[in-house]
Protein backbone atom coordinates (compact mmCIF):
# COMPACT_ATOMS: atom_id res chain seq x y z
CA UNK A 1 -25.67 -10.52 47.53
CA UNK A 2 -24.66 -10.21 43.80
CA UNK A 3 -25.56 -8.91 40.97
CA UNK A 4 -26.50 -11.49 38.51
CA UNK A 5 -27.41 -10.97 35.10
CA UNK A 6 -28.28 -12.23 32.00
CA UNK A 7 -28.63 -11.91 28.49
CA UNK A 8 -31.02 -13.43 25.78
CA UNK A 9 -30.72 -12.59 22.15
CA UNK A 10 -34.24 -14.46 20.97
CA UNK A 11 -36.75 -11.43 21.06
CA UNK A 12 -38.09 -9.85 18.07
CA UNK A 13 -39.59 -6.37 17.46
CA UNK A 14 -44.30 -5.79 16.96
CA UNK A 15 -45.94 -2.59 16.74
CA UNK A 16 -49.05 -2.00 17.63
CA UNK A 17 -51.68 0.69 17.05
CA UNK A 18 -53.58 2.35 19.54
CA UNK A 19 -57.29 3.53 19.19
CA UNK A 20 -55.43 6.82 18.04
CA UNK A 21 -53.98 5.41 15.77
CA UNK A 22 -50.47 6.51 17.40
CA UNK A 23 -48.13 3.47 16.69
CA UNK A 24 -46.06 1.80 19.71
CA UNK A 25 -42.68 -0.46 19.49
CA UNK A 26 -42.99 -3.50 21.39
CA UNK A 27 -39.73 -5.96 22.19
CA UNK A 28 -41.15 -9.45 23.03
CA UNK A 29 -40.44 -13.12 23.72
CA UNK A 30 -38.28 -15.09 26.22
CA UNK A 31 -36.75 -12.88 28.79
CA UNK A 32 -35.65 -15.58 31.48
CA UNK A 33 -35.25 -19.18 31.81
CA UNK A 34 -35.78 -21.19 34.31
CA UNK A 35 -34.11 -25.17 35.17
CA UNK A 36 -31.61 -25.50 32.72
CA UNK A 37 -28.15 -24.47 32.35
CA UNK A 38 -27.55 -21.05 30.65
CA UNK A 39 -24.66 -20.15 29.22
CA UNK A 40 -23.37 -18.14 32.24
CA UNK A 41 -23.30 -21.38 34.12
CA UNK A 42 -26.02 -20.50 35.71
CA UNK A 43 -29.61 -22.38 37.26
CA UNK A 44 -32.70 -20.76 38.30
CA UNK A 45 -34.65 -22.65 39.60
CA UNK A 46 -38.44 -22.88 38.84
CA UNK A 47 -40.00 -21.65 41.82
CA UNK A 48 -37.71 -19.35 42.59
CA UNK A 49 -37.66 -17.17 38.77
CA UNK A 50 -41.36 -17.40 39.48
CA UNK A 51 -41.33 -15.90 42.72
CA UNK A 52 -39.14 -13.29 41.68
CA UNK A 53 -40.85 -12.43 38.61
CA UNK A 54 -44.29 -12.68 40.95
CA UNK A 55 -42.84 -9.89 43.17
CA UNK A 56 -41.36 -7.90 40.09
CA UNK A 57 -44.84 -7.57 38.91
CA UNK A 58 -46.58 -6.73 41.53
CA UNK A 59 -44.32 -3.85 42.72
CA UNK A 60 -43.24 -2.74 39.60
CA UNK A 61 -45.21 -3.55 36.87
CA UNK A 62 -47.99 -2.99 38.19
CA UNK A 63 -47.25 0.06 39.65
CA UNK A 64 -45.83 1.58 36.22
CA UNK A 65 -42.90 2.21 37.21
CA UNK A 66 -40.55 -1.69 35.92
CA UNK A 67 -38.22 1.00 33.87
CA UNK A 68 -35.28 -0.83 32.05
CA UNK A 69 -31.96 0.65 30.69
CA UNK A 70 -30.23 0.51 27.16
CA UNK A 71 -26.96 -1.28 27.81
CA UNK A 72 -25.06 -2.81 30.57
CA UNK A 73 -25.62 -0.50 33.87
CA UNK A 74 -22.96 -1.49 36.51
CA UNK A 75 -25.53 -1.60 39.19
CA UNK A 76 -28.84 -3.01 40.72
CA UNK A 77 -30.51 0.57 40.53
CA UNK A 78 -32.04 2.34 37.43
CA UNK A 79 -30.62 5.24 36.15
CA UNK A 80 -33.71 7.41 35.04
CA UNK A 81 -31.69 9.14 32.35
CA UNK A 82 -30.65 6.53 30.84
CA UNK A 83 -34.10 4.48 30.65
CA UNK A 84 -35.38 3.50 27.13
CA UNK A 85 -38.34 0.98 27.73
CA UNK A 86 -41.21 0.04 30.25
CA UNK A 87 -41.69 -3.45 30.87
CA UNK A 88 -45.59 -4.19 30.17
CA UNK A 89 -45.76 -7.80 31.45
CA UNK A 90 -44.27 -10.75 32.17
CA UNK A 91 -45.86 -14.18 31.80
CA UNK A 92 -44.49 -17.59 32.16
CA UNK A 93 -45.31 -20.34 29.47
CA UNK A 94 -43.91 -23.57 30.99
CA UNK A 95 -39.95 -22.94 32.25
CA UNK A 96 -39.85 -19.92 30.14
CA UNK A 97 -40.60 -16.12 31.45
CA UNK A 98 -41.98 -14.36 28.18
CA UNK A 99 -42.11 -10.36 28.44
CA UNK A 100 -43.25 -7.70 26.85
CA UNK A 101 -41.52 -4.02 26.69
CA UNK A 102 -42.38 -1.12 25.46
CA UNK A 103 -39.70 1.33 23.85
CA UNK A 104 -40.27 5.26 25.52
CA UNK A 105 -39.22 6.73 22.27
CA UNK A 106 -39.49 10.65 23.94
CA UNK A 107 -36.58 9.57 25.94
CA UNK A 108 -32.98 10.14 24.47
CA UNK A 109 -31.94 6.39 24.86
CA UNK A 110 -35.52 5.20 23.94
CA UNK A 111 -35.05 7.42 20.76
CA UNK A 112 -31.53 5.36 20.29
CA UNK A 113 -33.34 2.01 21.23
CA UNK A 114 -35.70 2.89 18.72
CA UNK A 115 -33.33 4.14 15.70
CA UNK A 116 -31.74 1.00 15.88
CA UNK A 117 -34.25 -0.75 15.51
CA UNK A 118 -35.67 0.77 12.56
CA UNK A 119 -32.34 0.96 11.02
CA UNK A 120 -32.29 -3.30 11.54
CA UNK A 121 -29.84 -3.79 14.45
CA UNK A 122 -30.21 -7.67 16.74
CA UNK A 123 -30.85 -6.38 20.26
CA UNK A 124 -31.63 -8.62 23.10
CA UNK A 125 -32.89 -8.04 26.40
CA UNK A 126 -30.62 -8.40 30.14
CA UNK A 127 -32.39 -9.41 33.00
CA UNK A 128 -30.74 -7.90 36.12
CA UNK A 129 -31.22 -9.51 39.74
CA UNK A 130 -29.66 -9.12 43.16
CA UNK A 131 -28.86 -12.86 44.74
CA UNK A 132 -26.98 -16.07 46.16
CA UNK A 133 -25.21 -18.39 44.40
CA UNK A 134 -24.63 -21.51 45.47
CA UNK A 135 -22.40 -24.04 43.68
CA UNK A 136 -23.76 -27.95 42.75
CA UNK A 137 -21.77 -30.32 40.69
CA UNK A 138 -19.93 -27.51 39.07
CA UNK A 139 -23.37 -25.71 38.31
CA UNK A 140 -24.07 -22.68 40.21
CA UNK A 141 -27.71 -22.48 41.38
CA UNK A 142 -29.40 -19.24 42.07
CA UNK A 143 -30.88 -18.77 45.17
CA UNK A 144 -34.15 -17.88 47.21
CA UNK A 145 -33.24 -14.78 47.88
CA UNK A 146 -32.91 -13.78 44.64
CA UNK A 147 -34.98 -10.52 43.16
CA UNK A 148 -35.26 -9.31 39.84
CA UNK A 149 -34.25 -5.51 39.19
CA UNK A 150 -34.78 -5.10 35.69
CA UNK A 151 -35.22 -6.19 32.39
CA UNK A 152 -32.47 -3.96 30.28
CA UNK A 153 -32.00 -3.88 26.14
CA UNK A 154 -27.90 -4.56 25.05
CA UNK A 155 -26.41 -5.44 22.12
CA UNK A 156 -24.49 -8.61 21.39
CA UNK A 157 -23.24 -9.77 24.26
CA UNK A 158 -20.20 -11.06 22.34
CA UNK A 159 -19.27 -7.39 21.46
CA UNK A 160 -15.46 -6.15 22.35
CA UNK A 161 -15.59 -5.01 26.07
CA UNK A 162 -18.73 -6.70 26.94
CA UNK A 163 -16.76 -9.07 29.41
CA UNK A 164 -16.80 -6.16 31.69
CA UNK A 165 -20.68 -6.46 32.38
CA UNK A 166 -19.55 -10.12 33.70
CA UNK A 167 -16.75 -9.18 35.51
CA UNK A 168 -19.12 -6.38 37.43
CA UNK A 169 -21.10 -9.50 38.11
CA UNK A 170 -18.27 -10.32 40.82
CA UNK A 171 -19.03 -7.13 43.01
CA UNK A 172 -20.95 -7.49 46.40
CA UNK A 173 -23.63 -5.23 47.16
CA UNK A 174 -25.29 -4.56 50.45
CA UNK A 175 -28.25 -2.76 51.64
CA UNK A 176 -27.96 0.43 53.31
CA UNK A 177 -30.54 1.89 54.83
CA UNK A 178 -32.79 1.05 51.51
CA UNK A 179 -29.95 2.10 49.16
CA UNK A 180 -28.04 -0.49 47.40
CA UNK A 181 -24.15 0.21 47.73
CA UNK A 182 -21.12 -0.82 46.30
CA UNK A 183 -18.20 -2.99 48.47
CA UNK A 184 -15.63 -3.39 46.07
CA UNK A 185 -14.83 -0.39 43.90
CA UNK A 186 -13.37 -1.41 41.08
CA UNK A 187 -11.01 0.60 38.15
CA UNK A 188 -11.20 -1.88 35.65
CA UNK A 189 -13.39 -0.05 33.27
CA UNK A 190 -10.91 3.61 33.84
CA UNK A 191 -7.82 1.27 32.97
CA UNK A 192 -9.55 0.38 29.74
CA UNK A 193 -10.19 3.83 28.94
CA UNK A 194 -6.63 5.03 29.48
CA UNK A 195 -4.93 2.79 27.29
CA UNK A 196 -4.76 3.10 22.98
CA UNK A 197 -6.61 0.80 20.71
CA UNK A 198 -3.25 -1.42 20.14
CA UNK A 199 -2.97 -2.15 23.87
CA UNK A 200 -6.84 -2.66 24.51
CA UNK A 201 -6.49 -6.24 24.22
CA UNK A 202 -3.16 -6.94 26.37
CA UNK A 203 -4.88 -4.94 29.15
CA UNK A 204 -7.57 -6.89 28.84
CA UNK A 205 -6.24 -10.46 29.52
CA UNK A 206 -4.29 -8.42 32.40
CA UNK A 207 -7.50 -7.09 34.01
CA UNK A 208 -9.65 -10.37 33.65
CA UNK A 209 -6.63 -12.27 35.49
CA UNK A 210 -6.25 -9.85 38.32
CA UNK A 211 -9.93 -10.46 38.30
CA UNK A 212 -9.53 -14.26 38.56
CA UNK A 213 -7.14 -13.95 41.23
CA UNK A 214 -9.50 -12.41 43.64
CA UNK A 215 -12.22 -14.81 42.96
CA UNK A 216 -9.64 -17.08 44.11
CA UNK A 217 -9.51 -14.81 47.51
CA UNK A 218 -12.90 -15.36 48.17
């Protein structure tokens, strides 16, 4: 299985009030799509986003405990200090999953969720799934056994160094004994660490074409 993710940048920002009158910060609108194209090159299908998102609510939602990250994790799992928002729901008008999150402002990357926020920053929302791929006419479809993770809050996707989210898509993950683990290690993200701001972008292009040659493995 794979990690598959995705980003959508259409969401916008509602408070509401409670009968305390304590105020709450909402991020809504279209989380997932379903049967077209996205820009990943990427198809879910109908039935099976529904499924998924069917499942996601019922064990997590539900249960109070569909947690979601700021940023790009590397992973399927969610890392509980680094959660900033509780997904409330998730609803499907036509092809489209609409969802609802609220931001946990008493946590330290809630606080940062919400700062930014106030302060006017575009934010979008991830969605984060474990899954088959399965290529059609040069589209790749997402498959049945696909399950949804999480719903994380990231920045422009476009940003410098957000390629690496994508190339962590490319990492198989098993189960273990309930515990997802990681097959291929990878040092990409140290080797962009180590080098100065003048050579960021030259070991870039080398990273993401060592990366295309083991696609090419596969």
């Amino acid at each position: 299985m794979k990690l598959i993710t995705e980003t959508i940048q259409d969401v916008k920002y509602v408070t509401e009030a409670a009968e305390d009158g304590k105020k709450s910060l909402f991020i809504v609108g279209p989380y997932m799509v379903a049967e077209e194209q996205n820009r990943n090159g990427r198809v879910y299908p109908e039935k099976i986003l529904r499924n998924a998102v069917t499942a996601y609510m019922k064990n997590y939602v539900n249960a109070g405990r569909a947690f979601g990250e700021l940023g790009h994790p590397e992973g399927p799992t969610v890392n509980l200090d680094k959660v900033s928002h509780l997904i409330k729901d998730l609803s499907f008008n036509g092809t489209v999953c609409e969802g609802k999150a609220k931001i946990l402002t008493n946590t330290p990357m809630g606080k940062i969720a919400s700062s930014l926020i106030e302060e006017g920053a575009k934010l979008g929302v991830s969605s984060r799934g474990m899954g088959s791929l399965r290529e059609f006419q040069g589209v790749n479809h997402v498959q049945e056994d696909f399950m949804l993770a999480a719903v994380d809050i990231v920045a422009d996707p476009s940003a410098p160094g957000a390629f690496v989210n994508g190339i962590m898509e490319g990492k198989e993950w098993v189960w273990n004994n309930g515990i997802m683990q990681e097959v291929q290690i990878s040092n990409y993200k140290k080797a962009m660490n180590n080098v100065s701001r003048k050579d960021l972008e030259q070991t870039q292009l080398k990273i993401f074409e060592h990366f295309l040659s083991k696609i090419k493995e596969l």
